[in-house]
PDB file of N, CA and C in Angstrom:
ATOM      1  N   UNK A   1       0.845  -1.179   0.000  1.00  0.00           N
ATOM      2  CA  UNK A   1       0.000   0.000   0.000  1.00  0.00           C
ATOM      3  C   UNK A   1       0.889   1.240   0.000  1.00  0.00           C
ATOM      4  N   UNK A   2       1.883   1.534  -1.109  1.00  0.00           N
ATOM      5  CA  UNK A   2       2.253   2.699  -0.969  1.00  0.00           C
ATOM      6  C   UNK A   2       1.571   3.753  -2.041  1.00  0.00           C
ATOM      7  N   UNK A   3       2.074   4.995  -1.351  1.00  0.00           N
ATOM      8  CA  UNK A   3       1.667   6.091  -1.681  1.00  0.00           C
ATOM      9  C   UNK A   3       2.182   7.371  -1.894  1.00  0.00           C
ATOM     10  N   UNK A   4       1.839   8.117  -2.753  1.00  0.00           N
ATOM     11  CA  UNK A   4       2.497   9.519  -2.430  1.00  0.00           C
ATOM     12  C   UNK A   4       1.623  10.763  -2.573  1.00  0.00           C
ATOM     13  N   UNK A   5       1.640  11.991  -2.146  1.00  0.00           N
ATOM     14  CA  UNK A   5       0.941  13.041  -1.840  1.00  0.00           C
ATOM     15  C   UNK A   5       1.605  14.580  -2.728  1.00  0.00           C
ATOM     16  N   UNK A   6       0.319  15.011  -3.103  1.00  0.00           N
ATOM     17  CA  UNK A   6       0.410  15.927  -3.815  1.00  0.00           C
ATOM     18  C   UNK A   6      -0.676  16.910  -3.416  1.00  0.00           C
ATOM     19  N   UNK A   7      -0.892  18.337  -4.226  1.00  0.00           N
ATOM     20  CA  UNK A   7      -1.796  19.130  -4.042  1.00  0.00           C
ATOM     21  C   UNK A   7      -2.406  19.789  -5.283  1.00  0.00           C
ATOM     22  N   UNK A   8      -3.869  19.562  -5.819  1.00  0.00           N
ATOM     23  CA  UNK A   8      -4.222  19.972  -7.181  1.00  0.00           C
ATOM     24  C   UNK A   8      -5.106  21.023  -6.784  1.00  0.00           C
ATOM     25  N   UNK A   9      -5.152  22.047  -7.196  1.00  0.00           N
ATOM     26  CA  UNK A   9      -6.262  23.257  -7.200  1.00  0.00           C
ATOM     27  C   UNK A   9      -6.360  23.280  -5.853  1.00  0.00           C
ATOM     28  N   UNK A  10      -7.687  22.802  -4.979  1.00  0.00           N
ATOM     29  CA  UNK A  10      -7.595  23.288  -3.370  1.00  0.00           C
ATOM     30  C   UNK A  10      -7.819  21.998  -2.728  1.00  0.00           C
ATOM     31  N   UNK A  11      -6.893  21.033  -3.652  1.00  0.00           N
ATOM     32  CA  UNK A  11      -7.152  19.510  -2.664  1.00  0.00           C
ATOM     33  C   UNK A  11      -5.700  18.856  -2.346  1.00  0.00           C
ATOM     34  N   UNK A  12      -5.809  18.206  -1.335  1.00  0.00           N
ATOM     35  CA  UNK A  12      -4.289  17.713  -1.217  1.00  0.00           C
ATOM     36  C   UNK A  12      -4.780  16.543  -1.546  1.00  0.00           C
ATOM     37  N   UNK A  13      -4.184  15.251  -2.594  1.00  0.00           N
ATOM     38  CA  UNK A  13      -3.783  14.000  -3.074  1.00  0.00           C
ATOM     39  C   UNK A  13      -2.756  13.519  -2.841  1.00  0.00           C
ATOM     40  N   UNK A  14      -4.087  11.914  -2.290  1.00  0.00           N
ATOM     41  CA  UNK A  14      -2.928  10.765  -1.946  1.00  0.00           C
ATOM     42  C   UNK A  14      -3.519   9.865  -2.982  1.00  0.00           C
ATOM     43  N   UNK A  15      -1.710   9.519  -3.394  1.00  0.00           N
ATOM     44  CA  UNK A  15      -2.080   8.516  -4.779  1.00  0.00           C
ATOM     45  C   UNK A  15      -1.432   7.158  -4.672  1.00  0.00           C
ATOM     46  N   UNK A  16      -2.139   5.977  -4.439  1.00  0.00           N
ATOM     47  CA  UNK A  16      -2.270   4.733  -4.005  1.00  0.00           C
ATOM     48  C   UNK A  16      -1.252   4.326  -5.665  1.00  0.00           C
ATOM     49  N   UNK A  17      -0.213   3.422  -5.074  1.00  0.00           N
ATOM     50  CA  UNK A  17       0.509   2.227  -6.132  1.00  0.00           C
ATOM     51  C   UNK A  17       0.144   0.802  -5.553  1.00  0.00           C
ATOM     52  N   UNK A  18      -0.171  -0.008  -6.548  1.00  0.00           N
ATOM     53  CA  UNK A  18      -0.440  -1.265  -6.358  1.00  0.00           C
ATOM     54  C   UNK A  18      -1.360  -1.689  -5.637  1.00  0.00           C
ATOM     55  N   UNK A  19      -0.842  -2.646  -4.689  1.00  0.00           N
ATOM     56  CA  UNK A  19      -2.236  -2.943  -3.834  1.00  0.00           C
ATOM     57  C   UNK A  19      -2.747  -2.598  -2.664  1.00  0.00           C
ATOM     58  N   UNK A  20      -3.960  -2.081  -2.213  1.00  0.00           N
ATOM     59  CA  UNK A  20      -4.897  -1.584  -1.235  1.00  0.00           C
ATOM     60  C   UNK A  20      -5.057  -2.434  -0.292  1.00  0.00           C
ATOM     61  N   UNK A  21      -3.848  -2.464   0.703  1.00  0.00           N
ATOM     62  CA  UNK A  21      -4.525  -3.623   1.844  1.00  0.00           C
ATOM     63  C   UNK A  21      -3.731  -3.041   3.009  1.00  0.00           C
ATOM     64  N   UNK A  22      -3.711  -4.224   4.276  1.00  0.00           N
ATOM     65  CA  UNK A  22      -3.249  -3.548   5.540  1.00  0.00           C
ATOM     66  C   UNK A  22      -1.703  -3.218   5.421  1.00  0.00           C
ATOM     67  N   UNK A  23      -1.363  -3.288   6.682  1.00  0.00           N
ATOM     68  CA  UNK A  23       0.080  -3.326   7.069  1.00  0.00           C
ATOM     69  C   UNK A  23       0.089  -1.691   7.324  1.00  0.00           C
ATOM     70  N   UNK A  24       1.928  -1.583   7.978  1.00  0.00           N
ATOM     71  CA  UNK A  24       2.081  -0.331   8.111  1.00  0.00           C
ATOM     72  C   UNK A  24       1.561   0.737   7.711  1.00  0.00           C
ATOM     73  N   UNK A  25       1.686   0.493   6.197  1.00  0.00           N
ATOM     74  CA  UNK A  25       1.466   2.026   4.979  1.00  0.00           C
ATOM     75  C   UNK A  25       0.329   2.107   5.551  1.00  0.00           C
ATOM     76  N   UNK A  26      -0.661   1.387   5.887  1.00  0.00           N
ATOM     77  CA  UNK A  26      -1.982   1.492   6.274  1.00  0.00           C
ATOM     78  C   UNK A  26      -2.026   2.462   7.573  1.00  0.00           C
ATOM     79  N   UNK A  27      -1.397   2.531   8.402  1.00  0.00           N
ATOM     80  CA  UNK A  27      -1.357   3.911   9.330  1.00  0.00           C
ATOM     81  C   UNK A  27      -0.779   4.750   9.115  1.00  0.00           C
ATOM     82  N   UNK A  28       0.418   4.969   7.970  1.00  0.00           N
ATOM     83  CA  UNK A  28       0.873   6.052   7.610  1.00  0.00           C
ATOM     84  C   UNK A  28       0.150   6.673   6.759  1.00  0.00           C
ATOM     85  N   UNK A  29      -1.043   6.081   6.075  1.00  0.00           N
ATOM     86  CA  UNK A  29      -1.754   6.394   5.341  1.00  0.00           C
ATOM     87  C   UNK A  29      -2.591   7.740   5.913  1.00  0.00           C
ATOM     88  N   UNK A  30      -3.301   6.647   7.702  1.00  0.00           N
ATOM     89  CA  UNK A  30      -4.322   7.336   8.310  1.00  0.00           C
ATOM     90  C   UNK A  30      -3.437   8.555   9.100  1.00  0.00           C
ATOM     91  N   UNK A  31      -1.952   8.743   8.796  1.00  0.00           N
ATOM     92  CA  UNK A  31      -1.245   9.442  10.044  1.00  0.00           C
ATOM     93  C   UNK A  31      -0.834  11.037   9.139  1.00  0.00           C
ATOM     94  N   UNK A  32      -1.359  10.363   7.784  1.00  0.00           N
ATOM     95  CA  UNK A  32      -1.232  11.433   6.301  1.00  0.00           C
ATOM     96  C   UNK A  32      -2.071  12.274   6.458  1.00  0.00           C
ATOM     97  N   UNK A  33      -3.703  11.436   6.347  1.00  0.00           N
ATOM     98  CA  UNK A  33      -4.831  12.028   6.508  1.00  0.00           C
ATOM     99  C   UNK A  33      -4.976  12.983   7.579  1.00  0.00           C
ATOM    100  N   UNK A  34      -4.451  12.803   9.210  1.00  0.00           N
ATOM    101  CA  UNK A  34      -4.425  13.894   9.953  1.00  0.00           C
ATOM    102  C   UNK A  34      -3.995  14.657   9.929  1.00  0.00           C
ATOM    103  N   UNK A  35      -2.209  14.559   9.269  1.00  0.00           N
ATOM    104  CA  UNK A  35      -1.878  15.908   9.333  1.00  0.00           C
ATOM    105  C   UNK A  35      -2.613  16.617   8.348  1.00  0.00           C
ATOM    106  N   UNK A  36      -3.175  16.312   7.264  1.00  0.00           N
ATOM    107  CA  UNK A  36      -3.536  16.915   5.981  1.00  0.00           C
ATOM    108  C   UNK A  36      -4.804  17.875   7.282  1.00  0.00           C
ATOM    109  N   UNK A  37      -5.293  17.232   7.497  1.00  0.00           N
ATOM    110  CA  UNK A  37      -6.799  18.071   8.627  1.00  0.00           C
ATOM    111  C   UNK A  37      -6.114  19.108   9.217  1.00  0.00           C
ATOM    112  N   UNK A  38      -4.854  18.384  10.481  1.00  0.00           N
ATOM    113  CA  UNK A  38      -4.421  19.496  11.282  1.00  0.00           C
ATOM    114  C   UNK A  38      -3.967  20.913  10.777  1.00  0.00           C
ATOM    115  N   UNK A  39      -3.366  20.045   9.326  1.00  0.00           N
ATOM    116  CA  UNK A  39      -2.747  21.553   8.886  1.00  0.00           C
ATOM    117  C   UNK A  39      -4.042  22.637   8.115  1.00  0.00           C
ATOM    118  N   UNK A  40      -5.246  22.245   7.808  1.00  0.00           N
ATOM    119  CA  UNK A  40      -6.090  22.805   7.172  1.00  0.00           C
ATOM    120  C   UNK A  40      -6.638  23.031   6.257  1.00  0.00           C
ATOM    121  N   UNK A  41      -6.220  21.476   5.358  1.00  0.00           N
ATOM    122  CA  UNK A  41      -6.328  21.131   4.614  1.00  0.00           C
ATOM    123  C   UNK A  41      -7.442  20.198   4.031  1.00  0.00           C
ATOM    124  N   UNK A  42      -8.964  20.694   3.398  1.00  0.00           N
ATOM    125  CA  UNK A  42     -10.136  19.587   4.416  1.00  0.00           C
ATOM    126  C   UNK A  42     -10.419  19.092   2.884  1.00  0.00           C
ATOM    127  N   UNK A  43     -10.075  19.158   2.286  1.00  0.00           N
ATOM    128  CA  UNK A  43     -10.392  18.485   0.588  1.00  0.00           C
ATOM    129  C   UNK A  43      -9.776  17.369   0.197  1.00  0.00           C
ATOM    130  N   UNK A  44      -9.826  16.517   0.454  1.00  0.00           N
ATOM    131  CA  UNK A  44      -8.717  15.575  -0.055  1.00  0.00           C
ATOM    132  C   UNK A  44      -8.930  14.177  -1.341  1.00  0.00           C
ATOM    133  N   UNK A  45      -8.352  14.344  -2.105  1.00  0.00           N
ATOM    134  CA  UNK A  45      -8.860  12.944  -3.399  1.00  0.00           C
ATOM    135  C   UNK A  45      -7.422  11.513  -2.783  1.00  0.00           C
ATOM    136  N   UNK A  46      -8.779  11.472  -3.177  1.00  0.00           N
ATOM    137  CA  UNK A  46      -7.524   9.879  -3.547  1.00  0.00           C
ATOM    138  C   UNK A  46      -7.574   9.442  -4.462  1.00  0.00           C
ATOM    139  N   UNK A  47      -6.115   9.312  -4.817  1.00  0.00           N
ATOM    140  CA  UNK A  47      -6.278   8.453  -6.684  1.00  0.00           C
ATOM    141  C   UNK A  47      -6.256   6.937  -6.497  1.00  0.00           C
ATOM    142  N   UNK A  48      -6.796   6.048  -7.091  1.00  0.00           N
ATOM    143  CA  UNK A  48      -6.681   4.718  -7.206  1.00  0.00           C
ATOM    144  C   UNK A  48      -6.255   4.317  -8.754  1.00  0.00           C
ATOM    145  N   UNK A  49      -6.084   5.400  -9.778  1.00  0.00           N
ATOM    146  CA  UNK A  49      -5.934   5.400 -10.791  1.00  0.00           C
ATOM    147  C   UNK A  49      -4.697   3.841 -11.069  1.00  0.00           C
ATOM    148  N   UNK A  50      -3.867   4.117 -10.021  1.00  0.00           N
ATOM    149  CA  UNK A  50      -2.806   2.963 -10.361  1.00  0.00           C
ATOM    150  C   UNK A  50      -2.912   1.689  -9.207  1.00  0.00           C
ATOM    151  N   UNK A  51      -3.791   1.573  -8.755  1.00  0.00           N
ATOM    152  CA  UNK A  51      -4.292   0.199  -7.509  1.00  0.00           C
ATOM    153  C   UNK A  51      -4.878  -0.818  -8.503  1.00  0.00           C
ATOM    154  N   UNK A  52      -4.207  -1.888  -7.871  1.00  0.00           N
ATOM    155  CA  UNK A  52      -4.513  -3.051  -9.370  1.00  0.00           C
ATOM    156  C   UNK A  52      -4.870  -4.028  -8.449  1.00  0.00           C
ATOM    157  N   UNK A  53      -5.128  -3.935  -6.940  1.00  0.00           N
ATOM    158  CA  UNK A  53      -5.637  -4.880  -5.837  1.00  0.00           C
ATOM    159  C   UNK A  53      -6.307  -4.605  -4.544  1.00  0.00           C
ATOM    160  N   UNK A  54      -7.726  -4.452  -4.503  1.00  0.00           N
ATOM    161  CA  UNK A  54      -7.872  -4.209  -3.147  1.00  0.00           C
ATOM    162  C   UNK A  54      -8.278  -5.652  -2.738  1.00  0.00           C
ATOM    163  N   UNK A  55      -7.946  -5.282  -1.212  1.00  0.00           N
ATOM    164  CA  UNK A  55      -8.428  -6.441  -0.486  1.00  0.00           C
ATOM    165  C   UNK A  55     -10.001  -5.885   1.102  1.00  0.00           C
ATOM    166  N   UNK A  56     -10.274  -6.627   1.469  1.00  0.00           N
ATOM    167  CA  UNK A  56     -11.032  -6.075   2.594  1.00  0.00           C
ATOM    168  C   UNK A  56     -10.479  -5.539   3.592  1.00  0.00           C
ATOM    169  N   UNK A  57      -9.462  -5.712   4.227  1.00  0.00           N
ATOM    170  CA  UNK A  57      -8.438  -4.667   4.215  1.00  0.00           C
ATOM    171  C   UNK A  57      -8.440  -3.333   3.907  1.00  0.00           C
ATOM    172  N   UNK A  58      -7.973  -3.385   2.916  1.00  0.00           N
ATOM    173  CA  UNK A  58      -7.772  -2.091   2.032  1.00  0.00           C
ATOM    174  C   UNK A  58      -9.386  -1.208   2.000  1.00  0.00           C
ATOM    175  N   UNK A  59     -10.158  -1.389   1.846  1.00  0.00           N
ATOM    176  CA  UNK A  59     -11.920  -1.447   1.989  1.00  0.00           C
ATOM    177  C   UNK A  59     -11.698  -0.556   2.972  1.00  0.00           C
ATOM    178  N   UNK A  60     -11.204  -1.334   4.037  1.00  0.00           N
ATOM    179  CA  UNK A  60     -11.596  -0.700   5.454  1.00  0.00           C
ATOM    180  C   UNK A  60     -10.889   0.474   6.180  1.00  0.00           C
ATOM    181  N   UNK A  61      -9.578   0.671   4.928  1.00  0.00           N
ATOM    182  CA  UNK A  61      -8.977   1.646   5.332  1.00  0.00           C
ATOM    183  C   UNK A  61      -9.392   3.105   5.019  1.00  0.00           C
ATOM    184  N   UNK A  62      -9.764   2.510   3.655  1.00  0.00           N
ATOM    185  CA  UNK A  62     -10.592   3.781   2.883  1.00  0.00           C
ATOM    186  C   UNK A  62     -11.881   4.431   3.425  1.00  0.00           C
ATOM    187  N   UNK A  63     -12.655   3.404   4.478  1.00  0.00           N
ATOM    188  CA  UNK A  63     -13.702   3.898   4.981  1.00  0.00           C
ATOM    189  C   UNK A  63     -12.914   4.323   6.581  1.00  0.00           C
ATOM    190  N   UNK A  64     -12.240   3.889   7.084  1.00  0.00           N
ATOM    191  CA  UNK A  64     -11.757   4.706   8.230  1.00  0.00           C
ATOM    192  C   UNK A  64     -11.233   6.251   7.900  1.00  0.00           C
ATOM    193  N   UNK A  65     -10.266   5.642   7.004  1.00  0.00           N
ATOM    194  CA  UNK A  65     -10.066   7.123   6.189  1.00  0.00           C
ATOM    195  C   UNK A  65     -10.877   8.333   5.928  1.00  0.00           C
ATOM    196  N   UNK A  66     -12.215   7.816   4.994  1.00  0.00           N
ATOM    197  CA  UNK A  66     -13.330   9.009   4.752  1.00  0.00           C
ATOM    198  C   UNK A  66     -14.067   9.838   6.373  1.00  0.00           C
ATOM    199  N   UNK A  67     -14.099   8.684   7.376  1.00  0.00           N
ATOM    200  CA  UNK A  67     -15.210   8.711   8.593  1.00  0.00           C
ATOM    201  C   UNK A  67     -13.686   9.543   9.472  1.00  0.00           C
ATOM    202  N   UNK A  68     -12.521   9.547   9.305  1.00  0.00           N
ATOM    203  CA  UNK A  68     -11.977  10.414   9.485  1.00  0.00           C
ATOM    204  C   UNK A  68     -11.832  11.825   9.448  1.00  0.00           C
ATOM    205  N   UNK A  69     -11.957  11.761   7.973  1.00  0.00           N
ATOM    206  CA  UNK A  69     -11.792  13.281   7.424  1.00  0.00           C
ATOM    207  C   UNK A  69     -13.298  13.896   7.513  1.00  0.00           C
ATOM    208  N   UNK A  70     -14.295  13.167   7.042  1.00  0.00           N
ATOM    209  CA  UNK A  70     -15.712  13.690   7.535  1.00  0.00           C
ATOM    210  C   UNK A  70     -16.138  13.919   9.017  1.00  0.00           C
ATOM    211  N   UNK A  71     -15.642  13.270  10.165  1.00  0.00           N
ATOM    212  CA  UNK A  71     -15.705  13.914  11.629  1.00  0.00           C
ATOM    213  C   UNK A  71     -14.599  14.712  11.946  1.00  0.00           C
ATOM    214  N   UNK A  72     -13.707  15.082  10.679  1.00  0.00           N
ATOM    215  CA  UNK A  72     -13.297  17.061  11.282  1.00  0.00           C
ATOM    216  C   UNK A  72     -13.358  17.713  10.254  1.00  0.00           C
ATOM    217  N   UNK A  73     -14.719  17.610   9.833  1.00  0.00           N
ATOM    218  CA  UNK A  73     -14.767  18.696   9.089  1.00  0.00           C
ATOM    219  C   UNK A  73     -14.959  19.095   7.518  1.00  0.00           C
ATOM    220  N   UNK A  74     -14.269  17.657   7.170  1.00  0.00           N
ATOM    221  CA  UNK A  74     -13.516  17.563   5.657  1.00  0.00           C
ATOM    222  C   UNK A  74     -14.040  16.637   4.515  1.00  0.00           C
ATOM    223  N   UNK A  75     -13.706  16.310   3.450  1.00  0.00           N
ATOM    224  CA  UNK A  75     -14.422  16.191   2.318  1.00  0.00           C
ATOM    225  C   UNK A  75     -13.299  15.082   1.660  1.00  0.00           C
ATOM    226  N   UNK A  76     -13.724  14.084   1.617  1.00  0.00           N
ATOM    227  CA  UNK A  76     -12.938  12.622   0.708  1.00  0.00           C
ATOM    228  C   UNK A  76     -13.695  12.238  -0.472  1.00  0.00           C
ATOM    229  N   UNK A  77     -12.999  12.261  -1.744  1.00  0.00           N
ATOM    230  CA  UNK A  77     -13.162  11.698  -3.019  1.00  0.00           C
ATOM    231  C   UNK A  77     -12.179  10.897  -3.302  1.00  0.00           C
ATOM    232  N   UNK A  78     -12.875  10.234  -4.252  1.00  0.00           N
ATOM    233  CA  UNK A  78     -12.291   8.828  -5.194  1.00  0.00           C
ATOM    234  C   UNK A  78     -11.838   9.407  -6.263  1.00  0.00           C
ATOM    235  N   UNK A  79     -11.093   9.283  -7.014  1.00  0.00           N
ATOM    236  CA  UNK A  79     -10.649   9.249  -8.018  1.00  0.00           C
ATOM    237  C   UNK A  79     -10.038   8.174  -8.984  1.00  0.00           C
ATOM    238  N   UNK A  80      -9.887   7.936 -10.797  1.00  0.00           N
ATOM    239  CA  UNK A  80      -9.467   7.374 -11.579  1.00  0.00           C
ATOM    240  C   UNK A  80      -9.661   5.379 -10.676  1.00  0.00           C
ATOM    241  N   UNK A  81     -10.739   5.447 -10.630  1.00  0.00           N
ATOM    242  CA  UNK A  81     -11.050   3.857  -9.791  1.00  0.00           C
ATOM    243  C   UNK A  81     -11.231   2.828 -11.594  1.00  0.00           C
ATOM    244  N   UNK A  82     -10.481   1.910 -11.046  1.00  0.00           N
ATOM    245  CA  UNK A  82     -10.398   0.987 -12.249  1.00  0.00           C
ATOM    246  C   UNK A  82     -12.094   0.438 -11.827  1.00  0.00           C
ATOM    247  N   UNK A  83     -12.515  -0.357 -13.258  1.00  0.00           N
ATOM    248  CA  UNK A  83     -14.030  -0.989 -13.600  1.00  0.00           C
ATOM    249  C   UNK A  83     -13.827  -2.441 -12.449  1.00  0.00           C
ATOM    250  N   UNK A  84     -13.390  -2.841 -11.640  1.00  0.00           N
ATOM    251  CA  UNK A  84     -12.980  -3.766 -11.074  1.00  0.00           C
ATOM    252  C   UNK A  84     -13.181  -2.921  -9.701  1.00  0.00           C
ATOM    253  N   UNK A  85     -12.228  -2.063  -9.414  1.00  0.00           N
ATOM    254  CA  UNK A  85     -13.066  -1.574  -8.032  1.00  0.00           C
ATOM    255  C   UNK A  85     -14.076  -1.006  -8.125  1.00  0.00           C
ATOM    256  N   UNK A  86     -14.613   0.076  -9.226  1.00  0.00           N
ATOM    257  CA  UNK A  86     -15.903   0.558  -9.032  1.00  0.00           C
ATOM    258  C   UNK A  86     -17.066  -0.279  -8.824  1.00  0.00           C
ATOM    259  N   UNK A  87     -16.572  -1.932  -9.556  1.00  0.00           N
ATOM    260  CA  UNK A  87     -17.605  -2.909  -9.474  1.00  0.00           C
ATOM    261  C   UNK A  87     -17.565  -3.382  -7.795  1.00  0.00           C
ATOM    262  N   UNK A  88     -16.743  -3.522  -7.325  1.00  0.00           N
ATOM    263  CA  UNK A  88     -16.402  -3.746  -5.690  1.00  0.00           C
ATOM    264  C   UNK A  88     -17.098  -2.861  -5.036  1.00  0.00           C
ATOM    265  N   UNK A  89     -16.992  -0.975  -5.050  1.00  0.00           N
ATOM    266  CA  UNK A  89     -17.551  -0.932  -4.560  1.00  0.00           C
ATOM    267  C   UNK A  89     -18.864  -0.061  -4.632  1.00  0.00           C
ATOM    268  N   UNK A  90     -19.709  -1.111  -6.233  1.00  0.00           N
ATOM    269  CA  UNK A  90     -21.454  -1.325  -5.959  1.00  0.00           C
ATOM    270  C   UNK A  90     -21.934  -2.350  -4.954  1.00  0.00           C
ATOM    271  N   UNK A  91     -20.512  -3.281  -5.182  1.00  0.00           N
ATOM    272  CA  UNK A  91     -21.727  -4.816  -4.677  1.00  0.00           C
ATOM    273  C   UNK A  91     -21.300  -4.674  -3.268  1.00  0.00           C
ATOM    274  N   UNK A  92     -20.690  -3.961  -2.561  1.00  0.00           N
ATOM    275  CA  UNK A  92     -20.275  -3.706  -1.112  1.00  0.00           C
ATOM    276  C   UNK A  92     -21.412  -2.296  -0.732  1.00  0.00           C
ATOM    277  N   UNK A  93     -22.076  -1.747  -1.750  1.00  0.00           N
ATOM    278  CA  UNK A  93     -22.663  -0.620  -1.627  1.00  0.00           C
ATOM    279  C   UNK A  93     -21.755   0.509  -1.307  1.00  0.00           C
ATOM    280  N   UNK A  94     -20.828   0.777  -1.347  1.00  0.00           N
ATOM    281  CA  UNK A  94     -19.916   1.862  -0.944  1.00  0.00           C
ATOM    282  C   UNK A  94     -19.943   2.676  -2.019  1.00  0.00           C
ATOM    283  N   UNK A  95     -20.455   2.870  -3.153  1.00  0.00           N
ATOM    284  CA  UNK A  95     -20.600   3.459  -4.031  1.00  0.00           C
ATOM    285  C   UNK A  95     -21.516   4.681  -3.726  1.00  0.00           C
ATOM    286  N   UNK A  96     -22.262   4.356  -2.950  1.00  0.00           N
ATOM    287  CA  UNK A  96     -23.446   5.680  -2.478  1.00  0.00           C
ATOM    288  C   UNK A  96     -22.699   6.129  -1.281  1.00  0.00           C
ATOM    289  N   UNK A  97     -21.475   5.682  -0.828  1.00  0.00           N
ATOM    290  CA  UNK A  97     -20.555   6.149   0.403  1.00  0.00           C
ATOM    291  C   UNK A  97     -19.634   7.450   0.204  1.00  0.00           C
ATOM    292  N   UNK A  98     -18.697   6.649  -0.920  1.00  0.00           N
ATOM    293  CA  UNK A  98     -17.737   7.322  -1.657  1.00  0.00           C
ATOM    294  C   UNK A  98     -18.286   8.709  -2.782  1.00  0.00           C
ATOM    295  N   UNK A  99     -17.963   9.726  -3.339  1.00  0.00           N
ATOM    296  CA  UNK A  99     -18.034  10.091  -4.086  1.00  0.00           C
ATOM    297  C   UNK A  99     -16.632   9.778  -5.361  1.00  0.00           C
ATOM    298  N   UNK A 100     -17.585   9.445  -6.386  1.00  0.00           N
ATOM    299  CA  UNK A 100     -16.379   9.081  -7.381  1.00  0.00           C
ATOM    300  C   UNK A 100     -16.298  10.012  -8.653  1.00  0.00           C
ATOM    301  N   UNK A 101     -14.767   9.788  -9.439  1.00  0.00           N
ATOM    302  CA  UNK A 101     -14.301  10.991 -10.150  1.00  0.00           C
ATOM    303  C   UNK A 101     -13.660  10.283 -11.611  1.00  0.00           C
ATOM    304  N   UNK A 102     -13.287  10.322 -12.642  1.00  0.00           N
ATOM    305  CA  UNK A 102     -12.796   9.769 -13.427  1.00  0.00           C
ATOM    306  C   UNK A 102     -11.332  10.065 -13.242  1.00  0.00           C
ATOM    307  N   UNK A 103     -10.821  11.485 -12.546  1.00  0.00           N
ATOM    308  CA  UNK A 103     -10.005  11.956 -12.477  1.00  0.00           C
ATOM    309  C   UNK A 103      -9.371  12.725 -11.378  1.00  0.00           C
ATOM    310  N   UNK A 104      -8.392  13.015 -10.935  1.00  0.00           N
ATOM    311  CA  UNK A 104      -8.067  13.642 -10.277  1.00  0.00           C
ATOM    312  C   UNK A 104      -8.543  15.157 -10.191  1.00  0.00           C
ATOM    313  N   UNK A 105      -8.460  15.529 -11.628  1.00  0.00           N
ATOM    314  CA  UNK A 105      -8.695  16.687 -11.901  1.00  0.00           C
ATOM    315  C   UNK A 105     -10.476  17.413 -11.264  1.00  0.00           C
ATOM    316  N   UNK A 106     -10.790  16.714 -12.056  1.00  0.00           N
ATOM    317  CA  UNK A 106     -12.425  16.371 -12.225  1.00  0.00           C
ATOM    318  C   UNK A 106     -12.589  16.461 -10.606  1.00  0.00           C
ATOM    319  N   UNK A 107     -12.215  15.928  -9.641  1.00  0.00           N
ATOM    320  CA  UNK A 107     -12.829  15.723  -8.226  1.00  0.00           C
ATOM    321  C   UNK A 107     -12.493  16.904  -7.445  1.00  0.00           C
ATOM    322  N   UNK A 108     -11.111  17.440  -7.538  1.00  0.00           N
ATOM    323  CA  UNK A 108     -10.553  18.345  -7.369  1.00  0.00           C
ATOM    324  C   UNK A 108     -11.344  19.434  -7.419  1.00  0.00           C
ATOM    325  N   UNK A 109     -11.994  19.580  -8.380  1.00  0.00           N
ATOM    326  CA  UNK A 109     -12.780  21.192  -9.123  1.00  0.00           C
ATOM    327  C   UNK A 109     -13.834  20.565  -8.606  1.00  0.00           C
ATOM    328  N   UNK A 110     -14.694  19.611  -7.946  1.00  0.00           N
ATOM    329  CA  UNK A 110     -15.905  19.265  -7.357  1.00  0.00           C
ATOM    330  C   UNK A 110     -16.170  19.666  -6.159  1.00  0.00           C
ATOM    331  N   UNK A 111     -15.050  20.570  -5.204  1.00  0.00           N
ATOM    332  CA  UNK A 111     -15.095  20.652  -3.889  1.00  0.00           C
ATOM    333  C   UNK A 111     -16.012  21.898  -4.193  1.00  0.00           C
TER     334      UNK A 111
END
């Protein structure tokens, strides 16, 4: 589950490589997401554009993640989700959870 962080228009992006599951990266992930809040930063996308594996795991990080940033304050999008997770997450229903984006760009300019 690695990652790296960027900032497009008024969102800071974290952009997921490979596969979406536990382990460490998985709290550095959630330790990303706070500072991104503390510092004042309440927009945030996530790209999945390049995630070629989630697991339930990974699921659960993304929803700790959102229920994070939404109890201070803040605003989580999906972005570039391959037809394989978007199909994951209809049949998990997380699709009416998540807001989704084709793009980074695109979600970015949605805040």
């Amino acid at each position: 589950m690695k990652f790296s962080t960027s900032e497009v228009y008024n969102a800071a992006v974290i952009s997921f490589k490979g596969k979406l599951m536990g382990g460490p990266d998985a709290e550095n992930f959630h330790n990303k997401l706070v500072e991104f809040l503390e510092s004042g930063k309440k927009n945030i996308v996530i790209d999945m554009s390049s995630v070629n594996y989630v697991n339930s795991t990974g699921i659960g990080n993304l929803i700790r993640g959102y229920t994070t940033v939404k109890n201070n304050g803040g605003h989580l999008k999906l972005a570039g989700l391959t037809d394989k997770i978007e199909g994951l997450l209809s049949i998990t229903k997380l699709n009416s959870v998540f807001e989704q984006y084709a793009t980074i760009d695109e979600a970015a300019k949605n805040f």
